[in-house]
PDB file of N, CA and C in Angstrom:
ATOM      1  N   UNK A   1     -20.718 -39.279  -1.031  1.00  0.00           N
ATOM      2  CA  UNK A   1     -20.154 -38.353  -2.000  1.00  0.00           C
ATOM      3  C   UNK A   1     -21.009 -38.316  -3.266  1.00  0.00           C
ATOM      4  N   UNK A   2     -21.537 -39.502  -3.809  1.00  0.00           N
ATOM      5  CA  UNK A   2     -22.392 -39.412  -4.815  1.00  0.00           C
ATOM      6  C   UNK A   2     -23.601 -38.872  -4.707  1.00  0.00           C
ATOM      7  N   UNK A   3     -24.203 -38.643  -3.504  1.00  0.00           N
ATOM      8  CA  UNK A   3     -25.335 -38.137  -2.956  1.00  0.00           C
ATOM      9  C   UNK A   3     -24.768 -36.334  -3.541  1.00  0.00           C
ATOM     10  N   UNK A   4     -23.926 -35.939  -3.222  1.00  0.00           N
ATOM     11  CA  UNK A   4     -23.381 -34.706  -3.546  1.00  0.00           C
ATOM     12  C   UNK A   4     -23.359 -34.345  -4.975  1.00  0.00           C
ATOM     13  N   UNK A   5     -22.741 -35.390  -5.523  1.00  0.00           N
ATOM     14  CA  UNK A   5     -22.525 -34.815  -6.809  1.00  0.00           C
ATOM     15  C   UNK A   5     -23.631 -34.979  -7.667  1.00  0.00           C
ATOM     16  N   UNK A   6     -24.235 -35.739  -7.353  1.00  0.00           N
ATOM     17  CA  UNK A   6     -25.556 -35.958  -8.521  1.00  0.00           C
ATOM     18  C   UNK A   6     -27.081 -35.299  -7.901  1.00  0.00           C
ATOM     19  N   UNK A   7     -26.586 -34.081  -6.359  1.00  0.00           N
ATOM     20  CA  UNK A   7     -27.847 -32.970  -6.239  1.00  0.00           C
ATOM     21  C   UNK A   7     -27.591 -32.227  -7.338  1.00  0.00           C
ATOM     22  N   UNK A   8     -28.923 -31.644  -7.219  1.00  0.00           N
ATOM     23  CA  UNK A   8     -28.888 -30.226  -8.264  1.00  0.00           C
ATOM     24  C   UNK A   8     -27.873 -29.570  -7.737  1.00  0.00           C
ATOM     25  N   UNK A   9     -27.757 -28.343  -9.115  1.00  0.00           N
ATOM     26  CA  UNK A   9     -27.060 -27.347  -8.585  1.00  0.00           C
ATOM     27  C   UNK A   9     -27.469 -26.213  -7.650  1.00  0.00           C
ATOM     28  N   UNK A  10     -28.515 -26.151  -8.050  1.00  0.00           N
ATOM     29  CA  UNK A  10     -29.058 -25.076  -6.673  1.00  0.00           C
ATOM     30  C   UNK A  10     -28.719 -25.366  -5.533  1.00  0.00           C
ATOM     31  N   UNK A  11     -28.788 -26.460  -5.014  1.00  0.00           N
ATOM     32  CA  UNK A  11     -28.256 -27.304  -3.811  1.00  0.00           C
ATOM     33  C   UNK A  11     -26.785 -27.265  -3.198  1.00  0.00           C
ATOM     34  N   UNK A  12     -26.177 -27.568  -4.829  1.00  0.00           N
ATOM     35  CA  UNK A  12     -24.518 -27.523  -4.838  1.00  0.00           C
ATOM     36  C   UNK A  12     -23.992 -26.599  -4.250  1.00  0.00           C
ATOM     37  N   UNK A  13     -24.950 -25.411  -4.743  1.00  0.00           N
ATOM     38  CA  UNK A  13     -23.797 -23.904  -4.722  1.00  0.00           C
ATOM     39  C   UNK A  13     -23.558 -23.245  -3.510  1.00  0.00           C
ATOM     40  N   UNK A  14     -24.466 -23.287  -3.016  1.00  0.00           N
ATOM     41  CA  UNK A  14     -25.538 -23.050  -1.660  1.00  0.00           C
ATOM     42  C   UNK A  14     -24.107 -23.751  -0.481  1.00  0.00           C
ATOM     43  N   UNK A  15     -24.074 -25.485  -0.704  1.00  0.00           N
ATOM     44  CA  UNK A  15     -23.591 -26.389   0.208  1.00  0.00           C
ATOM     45  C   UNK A  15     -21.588 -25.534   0.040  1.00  0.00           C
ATOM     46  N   UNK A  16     -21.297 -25.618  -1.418  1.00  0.00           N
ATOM     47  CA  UNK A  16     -20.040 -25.131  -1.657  1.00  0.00           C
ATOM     48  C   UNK A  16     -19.659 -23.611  -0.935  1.00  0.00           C
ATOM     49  N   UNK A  17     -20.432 -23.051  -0.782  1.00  0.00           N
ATOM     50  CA  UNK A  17     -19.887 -21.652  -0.515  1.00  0.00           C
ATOM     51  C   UNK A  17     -20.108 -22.005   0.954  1.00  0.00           C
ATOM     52  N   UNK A  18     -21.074 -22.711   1.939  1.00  0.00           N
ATOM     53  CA  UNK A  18     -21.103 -22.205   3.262  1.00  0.00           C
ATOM     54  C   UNK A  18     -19.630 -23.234   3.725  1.00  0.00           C
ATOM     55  N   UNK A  19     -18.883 -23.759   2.709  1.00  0.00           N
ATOM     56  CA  UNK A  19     -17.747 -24.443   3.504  1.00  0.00           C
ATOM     57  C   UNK A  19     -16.407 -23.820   2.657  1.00  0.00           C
ATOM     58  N   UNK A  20     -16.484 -22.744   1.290  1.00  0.00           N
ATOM     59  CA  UNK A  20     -15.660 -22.402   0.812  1.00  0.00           C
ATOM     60  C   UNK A  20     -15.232 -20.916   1.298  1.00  0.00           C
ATOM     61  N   UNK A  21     -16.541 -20.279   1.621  1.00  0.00           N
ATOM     62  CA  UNK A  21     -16.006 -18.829   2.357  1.00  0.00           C
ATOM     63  C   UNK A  21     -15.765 -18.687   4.068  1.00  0.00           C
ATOM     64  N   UNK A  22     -15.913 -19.476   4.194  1.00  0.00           N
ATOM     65  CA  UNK A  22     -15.107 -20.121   6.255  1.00  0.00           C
ATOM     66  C   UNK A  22     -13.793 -20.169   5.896  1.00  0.00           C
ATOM     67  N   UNK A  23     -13.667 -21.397   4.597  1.00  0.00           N
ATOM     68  CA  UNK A  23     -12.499 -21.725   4.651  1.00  0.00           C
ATOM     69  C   UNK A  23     -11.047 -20.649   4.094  1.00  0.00           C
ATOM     70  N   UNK A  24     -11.705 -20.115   2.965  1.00  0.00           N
ATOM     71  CA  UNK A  24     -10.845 -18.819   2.383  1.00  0.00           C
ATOM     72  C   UNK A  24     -10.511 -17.337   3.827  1.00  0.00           C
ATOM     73  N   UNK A  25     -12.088 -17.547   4.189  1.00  0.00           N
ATOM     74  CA  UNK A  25     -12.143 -16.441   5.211  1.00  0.00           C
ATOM     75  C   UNK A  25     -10.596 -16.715   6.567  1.00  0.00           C
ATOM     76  N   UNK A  26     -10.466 -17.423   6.799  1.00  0.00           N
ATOM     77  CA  UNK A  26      -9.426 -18.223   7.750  1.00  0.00           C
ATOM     78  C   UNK A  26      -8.155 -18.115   6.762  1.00  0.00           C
ATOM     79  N   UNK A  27      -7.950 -18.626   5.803  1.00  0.00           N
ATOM     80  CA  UNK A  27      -6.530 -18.931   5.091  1.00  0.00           C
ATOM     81  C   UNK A  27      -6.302 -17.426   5.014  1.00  0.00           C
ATOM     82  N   UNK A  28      -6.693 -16.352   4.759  1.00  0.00           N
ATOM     83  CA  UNK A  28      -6.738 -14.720   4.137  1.00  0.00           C
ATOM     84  C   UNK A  28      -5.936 -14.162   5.840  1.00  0.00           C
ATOM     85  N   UNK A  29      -7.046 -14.606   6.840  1.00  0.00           N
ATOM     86  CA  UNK A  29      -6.539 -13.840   7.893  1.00  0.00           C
ATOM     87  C   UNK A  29      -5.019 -14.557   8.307  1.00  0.00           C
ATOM     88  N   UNK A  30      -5.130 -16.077   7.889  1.00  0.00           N
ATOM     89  CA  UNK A  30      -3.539 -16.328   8.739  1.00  0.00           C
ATOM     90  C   UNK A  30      -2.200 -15.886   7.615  1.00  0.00           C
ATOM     91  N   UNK A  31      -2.814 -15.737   6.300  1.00  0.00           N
ATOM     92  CA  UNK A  31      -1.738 -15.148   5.709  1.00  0.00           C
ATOM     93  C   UNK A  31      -1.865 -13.361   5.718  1.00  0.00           C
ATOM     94  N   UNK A  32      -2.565 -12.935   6.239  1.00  0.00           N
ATOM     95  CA  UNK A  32      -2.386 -11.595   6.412  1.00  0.00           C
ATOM     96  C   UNK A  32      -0.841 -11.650   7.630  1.00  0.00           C
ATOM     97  N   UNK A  33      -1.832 -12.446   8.604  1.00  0.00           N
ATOM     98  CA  UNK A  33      -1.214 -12.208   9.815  1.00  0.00           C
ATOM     99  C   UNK A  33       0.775 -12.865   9.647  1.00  0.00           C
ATOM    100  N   UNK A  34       0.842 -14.042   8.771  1.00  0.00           N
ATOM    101  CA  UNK A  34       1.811 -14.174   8.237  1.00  0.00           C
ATOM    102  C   UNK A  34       2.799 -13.122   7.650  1.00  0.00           C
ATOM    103  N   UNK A  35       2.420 -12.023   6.696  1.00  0.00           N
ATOM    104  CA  UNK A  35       2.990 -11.409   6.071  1.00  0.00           C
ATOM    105  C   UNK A  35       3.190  -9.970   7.496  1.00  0.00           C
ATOM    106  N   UNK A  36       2.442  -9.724   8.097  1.00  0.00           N
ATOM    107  CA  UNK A  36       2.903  -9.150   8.979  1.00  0.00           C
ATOM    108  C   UNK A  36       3.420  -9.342  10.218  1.00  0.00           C
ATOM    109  N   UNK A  37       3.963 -10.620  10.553  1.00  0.00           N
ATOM    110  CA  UNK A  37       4.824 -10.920  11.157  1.00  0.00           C
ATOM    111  C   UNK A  37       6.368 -11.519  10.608  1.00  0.00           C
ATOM    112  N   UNK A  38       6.519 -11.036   9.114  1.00  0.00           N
ATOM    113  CA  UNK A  38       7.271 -11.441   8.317  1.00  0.00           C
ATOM    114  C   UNK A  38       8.059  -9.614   8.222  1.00  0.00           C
ATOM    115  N   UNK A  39       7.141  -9.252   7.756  1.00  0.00           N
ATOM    116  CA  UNK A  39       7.149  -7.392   7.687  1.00  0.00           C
ATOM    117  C   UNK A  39       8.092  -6.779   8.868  1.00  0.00           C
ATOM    118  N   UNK A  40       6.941  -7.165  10.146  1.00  0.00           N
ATOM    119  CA  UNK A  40       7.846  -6.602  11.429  1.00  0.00           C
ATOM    120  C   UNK A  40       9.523  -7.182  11.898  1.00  0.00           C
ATOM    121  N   UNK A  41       9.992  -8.233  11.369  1.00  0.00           N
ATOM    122  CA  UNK A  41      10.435  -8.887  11.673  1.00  0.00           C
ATOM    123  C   UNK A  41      11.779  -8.426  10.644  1.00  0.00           C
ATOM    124  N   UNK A  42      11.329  -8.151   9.511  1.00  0.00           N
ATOM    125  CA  UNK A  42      12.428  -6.915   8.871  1.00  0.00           C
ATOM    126  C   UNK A  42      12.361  -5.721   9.338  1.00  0.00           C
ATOM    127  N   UNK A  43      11.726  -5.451   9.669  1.00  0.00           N
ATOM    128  CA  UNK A  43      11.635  -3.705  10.199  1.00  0.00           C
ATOM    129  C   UNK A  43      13.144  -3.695  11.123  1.00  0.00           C
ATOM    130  N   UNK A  44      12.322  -4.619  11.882  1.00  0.00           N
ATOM    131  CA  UNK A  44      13.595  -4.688  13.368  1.00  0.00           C
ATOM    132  C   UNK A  44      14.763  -5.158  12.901  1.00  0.00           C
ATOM    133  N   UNK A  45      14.772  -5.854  11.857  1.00  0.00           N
ATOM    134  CA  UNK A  45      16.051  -6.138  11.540  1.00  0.00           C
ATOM    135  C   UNK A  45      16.621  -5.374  11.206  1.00  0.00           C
ATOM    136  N   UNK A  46      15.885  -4.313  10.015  1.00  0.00           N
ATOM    137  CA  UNK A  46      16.522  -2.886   9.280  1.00  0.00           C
ATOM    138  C   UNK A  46      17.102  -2.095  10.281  1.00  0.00           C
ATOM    139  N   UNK A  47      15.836  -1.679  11.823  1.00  0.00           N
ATOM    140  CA  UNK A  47      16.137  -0.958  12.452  1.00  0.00           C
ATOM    141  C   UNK A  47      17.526  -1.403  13.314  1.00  0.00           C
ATOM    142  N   UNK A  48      17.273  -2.145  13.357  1.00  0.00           N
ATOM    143  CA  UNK A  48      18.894  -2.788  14.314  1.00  0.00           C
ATOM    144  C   UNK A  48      20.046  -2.372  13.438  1.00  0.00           C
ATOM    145  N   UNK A  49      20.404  -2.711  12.159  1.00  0.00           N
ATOM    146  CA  UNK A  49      21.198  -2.290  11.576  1.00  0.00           C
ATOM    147  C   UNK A  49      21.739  -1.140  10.947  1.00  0.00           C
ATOM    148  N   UNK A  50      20.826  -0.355  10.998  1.00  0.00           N
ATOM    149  CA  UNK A  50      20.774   1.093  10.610  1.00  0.00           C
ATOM    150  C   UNK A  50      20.852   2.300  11.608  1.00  0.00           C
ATOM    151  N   UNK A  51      21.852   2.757  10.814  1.00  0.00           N
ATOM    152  CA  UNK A  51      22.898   3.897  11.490  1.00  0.00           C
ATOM    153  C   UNK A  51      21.685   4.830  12.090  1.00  0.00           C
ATOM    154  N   UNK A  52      22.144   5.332  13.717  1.00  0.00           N
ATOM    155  CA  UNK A  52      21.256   6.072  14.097  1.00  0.00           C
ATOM    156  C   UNK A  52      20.835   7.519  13.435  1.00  0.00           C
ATOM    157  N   UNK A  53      19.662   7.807  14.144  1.00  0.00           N
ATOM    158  CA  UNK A  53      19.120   8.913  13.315  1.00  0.00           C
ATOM    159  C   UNK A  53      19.866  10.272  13.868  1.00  0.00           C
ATOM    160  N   UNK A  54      19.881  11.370  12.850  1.00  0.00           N
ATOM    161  CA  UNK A  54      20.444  12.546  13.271  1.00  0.00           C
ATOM    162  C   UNK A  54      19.690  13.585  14.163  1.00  0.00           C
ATOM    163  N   UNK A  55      19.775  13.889  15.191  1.00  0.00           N
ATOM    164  CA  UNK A  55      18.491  14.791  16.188  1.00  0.00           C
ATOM    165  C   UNK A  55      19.031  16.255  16.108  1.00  0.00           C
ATOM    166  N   UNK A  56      20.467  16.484  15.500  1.00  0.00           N
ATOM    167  CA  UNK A  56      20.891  18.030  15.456  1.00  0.00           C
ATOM    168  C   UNK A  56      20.623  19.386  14.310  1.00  0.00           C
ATOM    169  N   UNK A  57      19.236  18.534  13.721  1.00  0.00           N
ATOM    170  CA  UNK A  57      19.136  19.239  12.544  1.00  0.00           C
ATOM    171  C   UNK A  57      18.393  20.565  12.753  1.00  0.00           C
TER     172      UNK A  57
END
């Protein structure tokens, strides 16, 4: 770890991003995918509960 912290920064920034944008890149898609399985999951609920639609218009 001290080997890390006491490289340059040129070194640093370089090492930080090829393990910080994997890692963001992954957390983004499972909370996308979170919020839309959160989304659908009211839909169907709305739709279940909600009075059918009118077709005699």
């Amino acid at each position: 770890m001290d080997a890390i912290l006491s490289a340059p920064l040129w070194l640093q920034v370089p090492l930080v991003m090829v393990i910080a944008v994997p890692l963001a890149t992954i957390a983004a898609v499972a909370l996308v995918r979170l919020v839309d399985a959160v989304f659908l999951a009211g839909e169907r609920a709305w739709q279940a509960t909600a009075a059918p639609e009118r077709t005699d218009d």
